[in-house]
PDB file of N, CA and C in Angstrom:
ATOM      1  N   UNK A   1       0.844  -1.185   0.000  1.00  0.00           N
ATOM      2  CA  UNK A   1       0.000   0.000   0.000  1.00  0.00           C
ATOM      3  C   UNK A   1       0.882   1.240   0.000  1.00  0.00           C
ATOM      4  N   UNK A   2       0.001   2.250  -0.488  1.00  0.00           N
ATOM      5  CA  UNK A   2       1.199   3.662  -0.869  1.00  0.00           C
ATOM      6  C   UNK A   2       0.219   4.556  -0.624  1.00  0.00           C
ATOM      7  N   UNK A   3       1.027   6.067  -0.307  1.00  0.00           N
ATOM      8  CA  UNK A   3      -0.210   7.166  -0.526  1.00  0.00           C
ATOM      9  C   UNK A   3       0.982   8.268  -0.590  1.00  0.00           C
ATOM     10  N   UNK A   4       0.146   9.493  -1.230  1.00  0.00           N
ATOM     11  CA  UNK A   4       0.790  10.492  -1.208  1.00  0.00           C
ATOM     12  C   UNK A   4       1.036  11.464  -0.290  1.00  0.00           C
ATOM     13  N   UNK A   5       1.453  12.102   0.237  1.00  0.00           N
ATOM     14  CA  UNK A   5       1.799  13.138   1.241  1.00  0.00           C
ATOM     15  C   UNK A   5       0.506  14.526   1.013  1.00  0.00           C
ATOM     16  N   UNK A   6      -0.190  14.673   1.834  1.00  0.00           N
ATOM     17  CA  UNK A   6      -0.429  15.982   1.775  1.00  0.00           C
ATOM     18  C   UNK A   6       0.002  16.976   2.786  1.00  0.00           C
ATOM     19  N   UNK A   7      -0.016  17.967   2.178  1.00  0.00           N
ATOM     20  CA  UNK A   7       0.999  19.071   3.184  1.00  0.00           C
ATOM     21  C   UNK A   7      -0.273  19.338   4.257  1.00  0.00           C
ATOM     22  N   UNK A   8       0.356  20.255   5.463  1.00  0.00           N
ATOM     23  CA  UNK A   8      -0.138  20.695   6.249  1.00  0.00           C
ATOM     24  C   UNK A   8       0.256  21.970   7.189  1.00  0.00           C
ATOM     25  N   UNK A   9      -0.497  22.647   7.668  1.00  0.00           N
ATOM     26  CA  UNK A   9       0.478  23.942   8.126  1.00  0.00           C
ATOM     27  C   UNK A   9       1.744  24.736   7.161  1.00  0.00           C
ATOM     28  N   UNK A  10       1.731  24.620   6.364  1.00  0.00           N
ATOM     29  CA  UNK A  10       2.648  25.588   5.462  1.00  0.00           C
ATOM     30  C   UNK A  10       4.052  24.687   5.955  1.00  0.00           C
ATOM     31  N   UNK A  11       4.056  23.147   5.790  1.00  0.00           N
ATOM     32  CA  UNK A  11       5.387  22.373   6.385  1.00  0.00           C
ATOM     33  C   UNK A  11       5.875  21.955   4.935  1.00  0.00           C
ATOM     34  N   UNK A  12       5.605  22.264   3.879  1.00  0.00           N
ATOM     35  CA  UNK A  12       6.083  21.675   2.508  1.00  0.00           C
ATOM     36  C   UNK A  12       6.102  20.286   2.469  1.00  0.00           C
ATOM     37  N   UNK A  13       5.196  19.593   3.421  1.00  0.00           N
ATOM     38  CA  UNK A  13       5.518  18.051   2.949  1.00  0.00           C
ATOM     39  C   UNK A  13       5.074  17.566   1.162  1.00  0.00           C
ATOM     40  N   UNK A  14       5.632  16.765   1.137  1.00  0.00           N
ATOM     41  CA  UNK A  14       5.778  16.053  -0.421  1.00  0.00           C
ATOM     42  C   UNK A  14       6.163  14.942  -0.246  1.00  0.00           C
ATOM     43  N   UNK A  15       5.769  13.994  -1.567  1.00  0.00           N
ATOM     44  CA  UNK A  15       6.579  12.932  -1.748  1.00  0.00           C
ATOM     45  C   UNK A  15       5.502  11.341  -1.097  1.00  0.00           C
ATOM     46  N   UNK A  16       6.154  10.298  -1.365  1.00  0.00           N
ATOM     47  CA  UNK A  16       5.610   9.033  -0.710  1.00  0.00           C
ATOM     48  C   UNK A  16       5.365   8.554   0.398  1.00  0.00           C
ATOM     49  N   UNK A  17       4.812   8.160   0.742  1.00  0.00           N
ATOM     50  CA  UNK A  17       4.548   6.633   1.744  1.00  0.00           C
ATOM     51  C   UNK A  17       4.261   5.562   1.451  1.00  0.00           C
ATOM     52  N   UNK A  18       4.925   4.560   1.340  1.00  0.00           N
ATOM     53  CA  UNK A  18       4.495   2.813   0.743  1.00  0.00           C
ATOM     54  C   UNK A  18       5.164   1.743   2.447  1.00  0.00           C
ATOM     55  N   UNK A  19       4.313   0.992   2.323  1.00  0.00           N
ATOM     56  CA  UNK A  19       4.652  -0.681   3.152  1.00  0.00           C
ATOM     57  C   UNK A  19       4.988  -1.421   2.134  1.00  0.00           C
ATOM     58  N   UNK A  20       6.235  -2.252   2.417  1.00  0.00           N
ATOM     59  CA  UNK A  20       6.535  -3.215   1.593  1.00  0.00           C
ATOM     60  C   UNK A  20       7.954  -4.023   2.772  1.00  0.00           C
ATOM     61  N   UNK A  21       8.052  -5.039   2.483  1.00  0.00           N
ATOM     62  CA  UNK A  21       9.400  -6.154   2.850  1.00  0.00           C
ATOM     63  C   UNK A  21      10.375  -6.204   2.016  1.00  0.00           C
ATOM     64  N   UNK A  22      11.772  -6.703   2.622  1.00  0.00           N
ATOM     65  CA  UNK A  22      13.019  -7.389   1.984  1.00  0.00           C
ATOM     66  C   UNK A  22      12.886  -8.272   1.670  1.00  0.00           C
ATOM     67  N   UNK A  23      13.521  -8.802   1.354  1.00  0.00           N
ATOM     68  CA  UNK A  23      13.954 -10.177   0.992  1.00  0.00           C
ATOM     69  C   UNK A  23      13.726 -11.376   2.427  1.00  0.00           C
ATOM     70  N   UNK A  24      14.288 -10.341   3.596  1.00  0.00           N
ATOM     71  CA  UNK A  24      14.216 -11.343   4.488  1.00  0.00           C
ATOM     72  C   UNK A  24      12.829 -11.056   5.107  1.00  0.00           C
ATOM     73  N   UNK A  25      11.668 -10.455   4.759  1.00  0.00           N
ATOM     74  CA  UNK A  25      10.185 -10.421   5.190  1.00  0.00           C
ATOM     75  C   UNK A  25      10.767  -9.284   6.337  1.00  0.00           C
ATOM     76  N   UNK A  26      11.465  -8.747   6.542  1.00  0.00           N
ATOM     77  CA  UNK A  26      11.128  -7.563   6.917  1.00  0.00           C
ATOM     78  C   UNK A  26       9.965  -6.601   7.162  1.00  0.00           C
ATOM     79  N   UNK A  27       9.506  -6.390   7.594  1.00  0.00           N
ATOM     80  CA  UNK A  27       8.370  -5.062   7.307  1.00  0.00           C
ATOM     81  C   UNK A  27       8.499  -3.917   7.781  1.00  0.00           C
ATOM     82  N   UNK A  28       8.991  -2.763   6.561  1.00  0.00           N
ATOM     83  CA  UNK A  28       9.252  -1.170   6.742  1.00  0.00           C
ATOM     84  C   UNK A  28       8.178  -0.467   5.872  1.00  0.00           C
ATOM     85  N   UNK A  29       8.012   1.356   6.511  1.00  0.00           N
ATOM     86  CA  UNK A  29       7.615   1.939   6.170  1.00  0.00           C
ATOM     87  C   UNK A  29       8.071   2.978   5.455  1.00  0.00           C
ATOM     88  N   UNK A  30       8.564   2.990   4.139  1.00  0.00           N
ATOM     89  CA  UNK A  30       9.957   3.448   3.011  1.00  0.00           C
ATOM     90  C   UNK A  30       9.083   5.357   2.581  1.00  0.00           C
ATOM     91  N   UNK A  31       9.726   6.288   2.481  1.00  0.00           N
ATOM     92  CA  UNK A  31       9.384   7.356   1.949  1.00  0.00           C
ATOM     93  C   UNK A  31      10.471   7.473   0.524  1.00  0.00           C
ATOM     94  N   UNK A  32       9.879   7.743  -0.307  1.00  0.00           N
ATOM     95  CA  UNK A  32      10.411   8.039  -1.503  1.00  0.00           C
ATOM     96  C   UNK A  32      11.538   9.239  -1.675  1.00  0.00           C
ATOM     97  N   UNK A  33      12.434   9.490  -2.580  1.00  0.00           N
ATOM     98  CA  UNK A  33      13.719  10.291  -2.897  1.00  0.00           C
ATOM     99  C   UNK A  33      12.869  11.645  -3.049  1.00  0.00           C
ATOM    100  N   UNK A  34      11.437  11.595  -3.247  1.00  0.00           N
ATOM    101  CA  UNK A  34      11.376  13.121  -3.371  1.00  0.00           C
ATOM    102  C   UNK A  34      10.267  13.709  -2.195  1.00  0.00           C
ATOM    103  N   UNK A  35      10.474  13.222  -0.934  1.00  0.00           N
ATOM    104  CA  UNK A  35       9.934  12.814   0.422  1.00  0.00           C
ATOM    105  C   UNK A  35      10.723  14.082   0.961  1.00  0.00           C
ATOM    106  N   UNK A  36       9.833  15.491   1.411  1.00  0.00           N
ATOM    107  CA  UNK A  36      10.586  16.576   2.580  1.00  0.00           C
ATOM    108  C   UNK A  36       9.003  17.098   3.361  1.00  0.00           C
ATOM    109  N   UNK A  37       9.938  17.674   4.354  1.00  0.00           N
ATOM    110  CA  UNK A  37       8.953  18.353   4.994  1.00  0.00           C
ATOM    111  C   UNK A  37       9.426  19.579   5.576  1.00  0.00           C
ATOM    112  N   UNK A  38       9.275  19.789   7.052  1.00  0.00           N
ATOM    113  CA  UNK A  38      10.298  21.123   7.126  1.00  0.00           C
ATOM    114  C   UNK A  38      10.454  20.148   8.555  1.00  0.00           C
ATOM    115  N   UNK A  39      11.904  20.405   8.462  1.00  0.00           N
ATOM    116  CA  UNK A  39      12.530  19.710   9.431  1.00  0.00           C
ATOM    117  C   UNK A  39      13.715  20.417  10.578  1.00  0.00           C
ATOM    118  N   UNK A  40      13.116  21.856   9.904  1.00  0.00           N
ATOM    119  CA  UNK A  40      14.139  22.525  11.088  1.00  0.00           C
ATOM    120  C   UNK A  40      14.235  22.062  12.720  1.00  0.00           C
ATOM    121  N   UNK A  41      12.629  21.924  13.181  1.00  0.00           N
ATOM    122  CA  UNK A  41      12.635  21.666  14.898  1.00  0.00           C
ATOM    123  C   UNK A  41      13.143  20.542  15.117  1.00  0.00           C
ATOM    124  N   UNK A  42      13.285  19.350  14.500  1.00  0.00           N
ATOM    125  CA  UNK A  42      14.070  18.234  14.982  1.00  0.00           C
ATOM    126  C   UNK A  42      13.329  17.367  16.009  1.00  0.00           C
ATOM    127  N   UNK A  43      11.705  17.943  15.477  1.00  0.00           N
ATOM    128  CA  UNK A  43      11.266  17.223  16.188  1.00  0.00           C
ATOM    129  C   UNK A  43       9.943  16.071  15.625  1.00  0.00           C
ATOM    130  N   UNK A  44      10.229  15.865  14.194  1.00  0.00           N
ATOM    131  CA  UNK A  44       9.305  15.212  13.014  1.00  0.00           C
ATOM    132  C   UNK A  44       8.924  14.239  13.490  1.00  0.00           C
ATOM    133  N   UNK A  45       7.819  13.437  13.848  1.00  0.00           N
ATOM    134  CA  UNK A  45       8.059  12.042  14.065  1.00  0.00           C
ATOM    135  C   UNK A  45       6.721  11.267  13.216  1.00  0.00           C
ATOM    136  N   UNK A  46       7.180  10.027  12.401  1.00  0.00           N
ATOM    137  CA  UNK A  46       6.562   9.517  12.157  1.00  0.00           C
ATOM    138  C   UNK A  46       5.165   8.730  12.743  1.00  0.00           C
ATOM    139  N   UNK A  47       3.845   8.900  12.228  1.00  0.00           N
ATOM    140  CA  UNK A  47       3.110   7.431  13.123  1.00  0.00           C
ATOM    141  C   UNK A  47       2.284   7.228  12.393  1.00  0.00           C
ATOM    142  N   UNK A  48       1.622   5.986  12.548  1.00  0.00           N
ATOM    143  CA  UNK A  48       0.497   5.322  11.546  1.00  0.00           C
ATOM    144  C   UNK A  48      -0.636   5.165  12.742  1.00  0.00           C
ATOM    145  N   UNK A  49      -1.548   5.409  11.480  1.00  0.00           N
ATOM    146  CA  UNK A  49      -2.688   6.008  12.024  1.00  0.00           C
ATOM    147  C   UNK A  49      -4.010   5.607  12.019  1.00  0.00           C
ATOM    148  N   UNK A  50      -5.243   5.265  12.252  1.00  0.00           N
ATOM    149  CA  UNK A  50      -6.184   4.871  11.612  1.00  0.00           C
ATOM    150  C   UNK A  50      -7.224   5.950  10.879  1.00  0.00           C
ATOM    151  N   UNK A  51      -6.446   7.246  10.977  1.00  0.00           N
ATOM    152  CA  UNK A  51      -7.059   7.974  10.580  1.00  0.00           C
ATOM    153  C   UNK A  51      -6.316   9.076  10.018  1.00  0.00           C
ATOM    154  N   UNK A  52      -6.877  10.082   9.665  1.00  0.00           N
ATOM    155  CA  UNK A  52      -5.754  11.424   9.299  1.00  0.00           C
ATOM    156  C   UNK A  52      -5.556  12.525  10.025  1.00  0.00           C
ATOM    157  N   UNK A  53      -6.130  11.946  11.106  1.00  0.00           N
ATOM    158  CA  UNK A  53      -6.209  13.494  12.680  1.00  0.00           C
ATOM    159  C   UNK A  53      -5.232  12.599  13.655  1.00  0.00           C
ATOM    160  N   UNK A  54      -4.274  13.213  14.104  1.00  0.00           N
ATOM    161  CA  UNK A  54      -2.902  12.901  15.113  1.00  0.00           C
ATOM    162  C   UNK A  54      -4.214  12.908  16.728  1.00  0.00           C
ATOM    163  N   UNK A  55      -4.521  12.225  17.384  1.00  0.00           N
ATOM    164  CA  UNK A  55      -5.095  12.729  18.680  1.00  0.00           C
ATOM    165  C   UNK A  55      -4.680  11.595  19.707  1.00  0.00           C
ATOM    166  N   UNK A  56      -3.494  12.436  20.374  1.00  0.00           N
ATOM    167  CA  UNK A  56      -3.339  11.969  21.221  1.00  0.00           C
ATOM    168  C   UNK A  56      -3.852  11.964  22.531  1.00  0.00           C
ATOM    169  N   UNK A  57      -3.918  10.714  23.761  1.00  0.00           N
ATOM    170  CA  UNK A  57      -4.458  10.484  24.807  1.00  0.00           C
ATOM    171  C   UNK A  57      -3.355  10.403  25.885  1.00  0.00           C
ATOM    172  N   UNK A  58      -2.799  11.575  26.360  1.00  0.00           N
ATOM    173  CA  UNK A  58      -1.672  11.873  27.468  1.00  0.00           C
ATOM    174  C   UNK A  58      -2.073  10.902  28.594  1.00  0.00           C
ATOM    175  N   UNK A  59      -3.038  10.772  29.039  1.00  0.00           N
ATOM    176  CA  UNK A  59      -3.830   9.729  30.245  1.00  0.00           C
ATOM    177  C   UNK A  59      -3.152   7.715  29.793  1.00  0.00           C
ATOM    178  N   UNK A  60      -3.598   7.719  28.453  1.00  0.00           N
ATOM    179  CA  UNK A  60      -3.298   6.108  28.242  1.00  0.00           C
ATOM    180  C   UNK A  60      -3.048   6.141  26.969  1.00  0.00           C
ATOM    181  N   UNK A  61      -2.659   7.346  26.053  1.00  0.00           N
ATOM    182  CA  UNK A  61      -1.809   6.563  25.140  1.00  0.00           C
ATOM    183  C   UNK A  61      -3.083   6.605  24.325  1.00  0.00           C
ATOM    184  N   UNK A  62      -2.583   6.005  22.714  1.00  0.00           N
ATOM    185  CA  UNK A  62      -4.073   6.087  21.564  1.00  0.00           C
ATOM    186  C   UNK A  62      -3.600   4.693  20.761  1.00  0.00           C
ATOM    187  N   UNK A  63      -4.748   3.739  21.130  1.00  0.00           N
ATOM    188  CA  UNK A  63      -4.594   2.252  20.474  1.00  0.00           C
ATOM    189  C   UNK A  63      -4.574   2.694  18.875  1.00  0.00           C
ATOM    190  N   UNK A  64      -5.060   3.883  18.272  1.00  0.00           N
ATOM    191  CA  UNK A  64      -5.667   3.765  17.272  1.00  0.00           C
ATOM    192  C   UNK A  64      -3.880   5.139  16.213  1.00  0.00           C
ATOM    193  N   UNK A  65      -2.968   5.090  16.998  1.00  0.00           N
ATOM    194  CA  UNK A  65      -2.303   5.473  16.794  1.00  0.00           C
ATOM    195  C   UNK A  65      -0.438   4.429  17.294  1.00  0.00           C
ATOM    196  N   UNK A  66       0.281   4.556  15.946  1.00  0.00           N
ATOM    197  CA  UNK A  66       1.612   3.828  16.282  1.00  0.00           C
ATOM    198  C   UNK A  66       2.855   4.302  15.687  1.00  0.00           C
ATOM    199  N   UNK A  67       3.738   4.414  16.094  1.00  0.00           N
ATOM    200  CA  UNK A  67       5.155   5.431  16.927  1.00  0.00           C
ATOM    201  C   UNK A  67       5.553   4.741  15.940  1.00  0.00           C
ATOM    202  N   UNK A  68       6.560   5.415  14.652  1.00  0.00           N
ATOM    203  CA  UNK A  68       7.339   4.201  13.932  1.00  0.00           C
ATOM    204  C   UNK A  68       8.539   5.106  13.997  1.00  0.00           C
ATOM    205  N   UNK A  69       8.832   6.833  14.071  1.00  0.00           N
ATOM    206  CA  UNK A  69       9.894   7.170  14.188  1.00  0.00           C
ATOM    207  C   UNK A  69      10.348   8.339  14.134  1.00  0.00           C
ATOM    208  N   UNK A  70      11.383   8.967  14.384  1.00  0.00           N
ATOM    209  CA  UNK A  70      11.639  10.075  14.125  1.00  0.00           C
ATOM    210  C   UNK A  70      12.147  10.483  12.671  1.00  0.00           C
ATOM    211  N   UNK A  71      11.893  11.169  12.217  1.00  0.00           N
ATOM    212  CA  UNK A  71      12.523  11.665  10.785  1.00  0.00           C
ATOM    213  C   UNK A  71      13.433  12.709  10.944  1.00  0.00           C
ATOM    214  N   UNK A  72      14.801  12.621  10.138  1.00  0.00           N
ATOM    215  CA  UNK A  72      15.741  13.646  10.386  1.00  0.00           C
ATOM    216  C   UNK A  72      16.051  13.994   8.765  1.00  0.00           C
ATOM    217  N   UNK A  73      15.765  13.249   7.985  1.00  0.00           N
ATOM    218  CA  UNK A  73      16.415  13.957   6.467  1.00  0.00           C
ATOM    219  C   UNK A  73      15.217  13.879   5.484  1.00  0.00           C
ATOM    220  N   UNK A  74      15.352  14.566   4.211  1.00  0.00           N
ATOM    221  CA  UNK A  74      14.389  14.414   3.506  1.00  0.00           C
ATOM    222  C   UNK A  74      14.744  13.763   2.419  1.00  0.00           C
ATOM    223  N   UNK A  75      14.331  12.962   1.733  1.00  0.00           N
ATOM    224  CA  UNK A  75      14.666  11.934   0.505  1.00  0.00           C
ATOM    225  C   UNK A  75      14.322  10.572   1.218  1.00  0.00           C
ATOM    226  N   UNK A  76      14.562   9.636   0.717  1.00  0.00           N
ATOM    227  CA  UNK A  76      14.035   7.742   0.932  1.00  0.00           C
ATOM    228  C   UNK A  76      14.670   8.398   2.483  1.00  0.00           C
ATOM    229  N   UNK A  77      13.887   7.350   3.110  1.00  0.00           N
ATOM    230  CA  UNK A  77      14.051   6.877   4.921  1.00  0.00           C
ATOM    231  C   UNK A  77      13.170   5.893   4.671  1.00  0.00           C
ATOM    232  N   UNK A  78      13.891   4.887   5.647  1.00  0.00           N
ATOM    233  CA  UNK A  78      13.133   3.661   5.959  1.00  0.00           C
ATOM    234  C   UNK A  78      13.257   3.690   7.544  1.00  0.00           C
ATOM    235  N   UNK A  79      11.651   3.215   7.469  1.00  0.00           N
ATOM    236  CA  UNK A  79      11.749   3.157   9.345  1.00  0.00           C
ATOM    237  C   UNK A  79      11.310   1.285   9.123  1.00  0.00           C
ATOM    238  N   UNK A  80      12.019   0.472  10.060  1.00  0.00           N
ATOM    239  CA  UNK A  80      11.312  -1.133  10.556  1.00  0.00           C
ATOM    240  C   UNK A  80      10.210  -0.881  11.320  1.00  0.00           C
ATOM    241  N   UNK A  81       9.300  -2.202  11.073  1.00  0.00           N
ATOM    242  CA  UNK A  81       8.008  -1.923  11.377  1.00  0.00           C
ATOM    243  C   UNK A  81       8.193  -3.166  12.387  1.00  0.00           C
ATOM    244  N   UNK A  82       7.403  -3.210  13.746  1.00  0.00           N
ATOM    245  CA  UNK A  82       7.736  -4.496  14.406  1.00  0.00           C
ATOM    246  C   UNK A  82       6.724  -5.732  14.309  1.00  0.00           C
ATOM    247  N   UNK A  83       7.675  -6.464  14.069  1.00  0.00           N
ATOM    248  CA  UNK A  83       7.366  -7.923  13.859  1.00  0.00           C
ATOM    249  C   UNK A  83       6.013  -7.747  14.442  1.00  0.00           C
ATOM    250  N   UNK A  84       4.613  -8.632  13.626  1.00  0.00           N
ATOM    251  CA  UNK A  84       3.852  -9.239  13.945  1.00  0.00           C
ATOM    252  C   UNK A  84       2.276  -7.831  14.507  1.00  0.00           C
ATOM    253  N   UNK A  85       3.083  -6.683  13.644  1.00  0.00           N
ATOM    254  CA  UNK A  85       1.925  -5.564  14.190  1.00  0.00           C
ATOM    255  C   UNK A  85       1.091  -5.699  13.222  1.00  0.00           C
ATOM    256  N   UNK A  86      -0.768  -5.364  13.104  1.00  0.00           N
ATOM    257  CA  UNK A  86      -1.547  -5.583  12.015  1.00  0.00           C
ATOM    258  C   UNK A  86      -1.359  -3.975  11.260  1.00  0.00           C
ATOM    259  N   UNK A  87      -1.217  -4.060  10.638  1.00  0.00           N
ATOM    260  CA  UNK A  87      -1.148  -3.152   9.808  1.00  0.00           C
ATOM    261  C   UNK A  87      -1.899  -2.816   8.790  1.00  0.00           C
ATOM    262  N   UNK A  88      -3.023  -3.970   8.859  1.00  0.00           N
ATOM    263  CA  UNK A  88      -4.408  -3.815   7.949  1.00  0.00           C
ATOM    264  C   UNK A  88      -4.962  -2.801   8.691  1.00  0.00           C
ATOM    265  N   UNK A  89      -4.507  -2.669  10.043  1.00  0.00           N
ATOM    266  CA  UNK A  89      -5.795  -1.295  10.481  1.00  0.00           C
ATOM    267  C   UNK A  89      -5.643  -0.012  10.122  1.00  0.00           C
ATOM    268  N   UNK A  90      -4.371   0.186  10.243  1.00  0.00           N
ATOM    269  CA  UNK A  90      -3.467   2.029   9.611  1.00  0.00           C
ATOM    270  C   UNK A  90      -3.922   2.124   8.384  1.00  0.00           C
ATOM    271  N   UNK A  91      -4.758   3.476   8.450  1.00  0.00           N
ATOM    272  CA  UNK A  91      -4.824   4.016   6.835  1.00  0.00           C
ATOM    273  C   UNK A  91      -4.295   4.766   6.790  1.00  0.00           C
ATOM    274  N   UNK A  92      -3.542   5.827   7.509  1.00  0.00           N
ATOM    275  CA  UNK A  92      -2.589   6.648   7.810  1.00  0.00           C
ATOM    276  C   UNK A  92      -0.926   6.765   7.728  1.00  0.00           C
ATOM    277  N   UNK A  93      -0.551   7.717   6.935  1.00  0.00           N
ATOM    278  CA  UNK A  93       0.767   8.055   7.265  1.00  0.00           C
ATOM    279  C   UNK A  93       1.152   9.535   8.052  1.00  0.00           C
ATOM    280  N   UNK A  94       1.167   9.755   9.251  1.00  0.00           N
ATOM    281  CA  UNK A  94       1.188  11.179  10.075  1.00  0.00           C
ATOM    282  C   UNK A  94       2.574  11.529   9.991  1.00  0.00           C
ATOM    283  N   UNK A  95       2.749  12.650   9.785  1.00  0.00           N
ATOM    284  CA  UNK A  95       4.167  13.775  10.113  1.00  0.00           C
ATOM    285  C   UNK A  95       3.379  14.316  11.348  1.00  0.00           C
ATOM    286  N   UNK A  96       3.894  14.268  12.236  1.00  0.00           N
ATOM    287  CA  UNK A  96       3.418  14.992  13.549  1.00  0.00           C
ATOM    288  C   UNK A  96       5.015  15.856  13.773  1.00  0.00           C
ATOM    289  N   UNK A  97       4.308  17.319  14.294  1.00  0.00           N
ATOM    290  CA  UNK A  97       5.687  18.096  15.052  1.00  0.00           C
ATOM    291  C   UNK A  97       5.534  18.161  16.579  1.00  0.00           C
ATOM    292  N   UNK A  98       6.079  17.586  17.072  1.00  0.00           N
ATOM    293  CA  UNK A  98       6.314  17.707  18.875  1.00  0.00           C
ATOM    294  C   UNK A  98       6.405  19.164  18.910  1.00  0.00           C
ATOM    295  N   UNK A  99       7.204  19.780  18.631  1.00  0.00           N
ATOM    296  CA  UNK A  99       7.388  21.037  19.526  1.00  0.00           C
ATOM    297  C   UNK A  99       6.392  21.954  19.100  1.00  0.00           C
ATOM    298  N   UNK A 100       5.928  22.133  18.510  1.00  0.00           N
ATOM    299  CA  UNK A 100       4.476  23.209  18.126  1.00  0.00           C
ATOM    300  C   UNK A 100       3.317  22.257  18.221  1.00  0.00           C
ATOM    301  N   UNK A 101       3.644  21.047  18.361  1.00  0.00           N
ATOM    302  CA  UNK A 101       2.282  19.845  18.328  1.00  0.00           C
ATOM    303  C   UNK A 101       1.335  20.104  17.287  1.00  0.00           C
ATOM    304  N   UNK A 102       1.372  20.389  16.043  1.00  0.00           N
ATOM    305  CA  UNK A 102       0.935  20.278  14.657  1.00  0.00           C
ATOM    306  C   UNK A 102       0.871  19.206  13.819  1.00  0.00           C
ATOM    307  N   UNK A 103       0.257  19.026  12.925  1.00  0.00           N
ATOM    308  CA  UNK A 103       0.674  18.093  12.178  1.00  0.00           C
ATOM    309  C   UNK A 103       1.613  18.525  10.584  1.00  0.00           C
ATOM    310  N   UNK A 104       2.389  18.080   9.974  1.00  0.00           N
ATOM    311  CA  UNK A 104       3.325  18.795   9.586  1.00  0.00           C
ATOM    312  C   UNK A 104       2.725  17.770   7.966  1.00  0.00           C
ATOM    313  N   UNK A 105       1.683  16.963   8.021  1.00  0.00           N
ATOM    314  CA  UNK A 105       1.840  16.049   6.703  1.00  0.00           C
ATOM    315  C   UNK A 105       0.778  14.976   7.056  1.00  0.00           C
ATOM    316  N   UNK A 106       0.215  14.343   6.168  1.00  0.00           N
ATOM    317  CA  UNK A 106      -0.653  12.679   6.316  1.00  0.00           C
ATOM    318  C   UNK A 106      -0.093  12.036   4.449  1.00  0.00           C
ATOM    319  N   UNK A 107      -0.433  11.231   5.081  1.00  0.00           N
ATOM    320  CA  UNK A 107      -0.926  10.328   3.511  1.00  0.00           C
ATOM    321  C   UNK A 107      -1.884   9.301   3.909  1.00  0.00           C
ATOM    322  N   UNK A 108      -2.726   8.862   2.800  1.00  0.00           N
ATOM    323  CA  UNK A 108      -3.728   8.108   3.187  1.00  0.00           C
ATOM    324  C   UNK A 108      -2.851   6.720   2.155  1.00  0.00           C
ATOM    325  N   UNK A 109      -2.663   6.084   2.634  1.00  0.00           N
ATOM    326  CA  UNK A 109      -2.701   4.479   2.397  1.00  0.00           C
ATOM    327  C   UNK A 109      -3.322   3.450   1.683  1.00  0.00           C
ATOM    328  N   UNK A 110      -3.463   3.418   0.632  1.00  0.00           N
ATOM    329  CA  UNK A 110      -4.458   2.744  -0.208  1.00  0.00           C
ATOM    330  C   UNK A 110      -3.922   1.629  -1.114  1.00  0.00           C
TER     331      UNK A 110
END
């Protein structure tokens, strides 16, 4: 499954989101060579989503939300996905910014 980036907040996101494996069944979440956002705060972080709204639950956490990583460059990044997570439920690809707590990007997954 793949989707495109849509921007958000004036963050210039662009570029891919696809799931796919290695050779050795791996499972990562790969952004494409023409994949940016604005990455000055250093504080980008990837998560998959079941939806296209970031809402987090400070009390217990959001079942319906999952942490795959921080992003530091723009072009291909691969984040590993952990063994044995369903991933039929994420239709989501989130750019979330920690330090302004925005969302900086989605892609929908299809």
């Amino acid at each position: 499954r793949s989707g495109t980036f849509t921007d958000q907040n004036g963050a210039g996101s662009a570029g891919t989101a696809s799931i796919g494996s290695d050779s050795q069944g791996t499972v990562f979440l790969a952004f494409n060579s023409a994949f940016r956002t604005a990455l000055g705060t250093g504080t980008v972080t990837v998560f998959l989503s079941t939806s296209d709204t970031f809402t987090p639950d400070p009390a217990n956490g959001n079942p319906n939300l999952l942490l795959v990583g921080p992003v530091r460059n723009a072009g291909e990044n691969f984040f590993r996905i952990t063994p044995g997570t369903d991933l039929g439920k994420y239709s989501h690809v989130i750019l979330w910014c920690g330090s302004v707590g925005i969302p900086f990007g989605n892609a929908r997954l299809q």
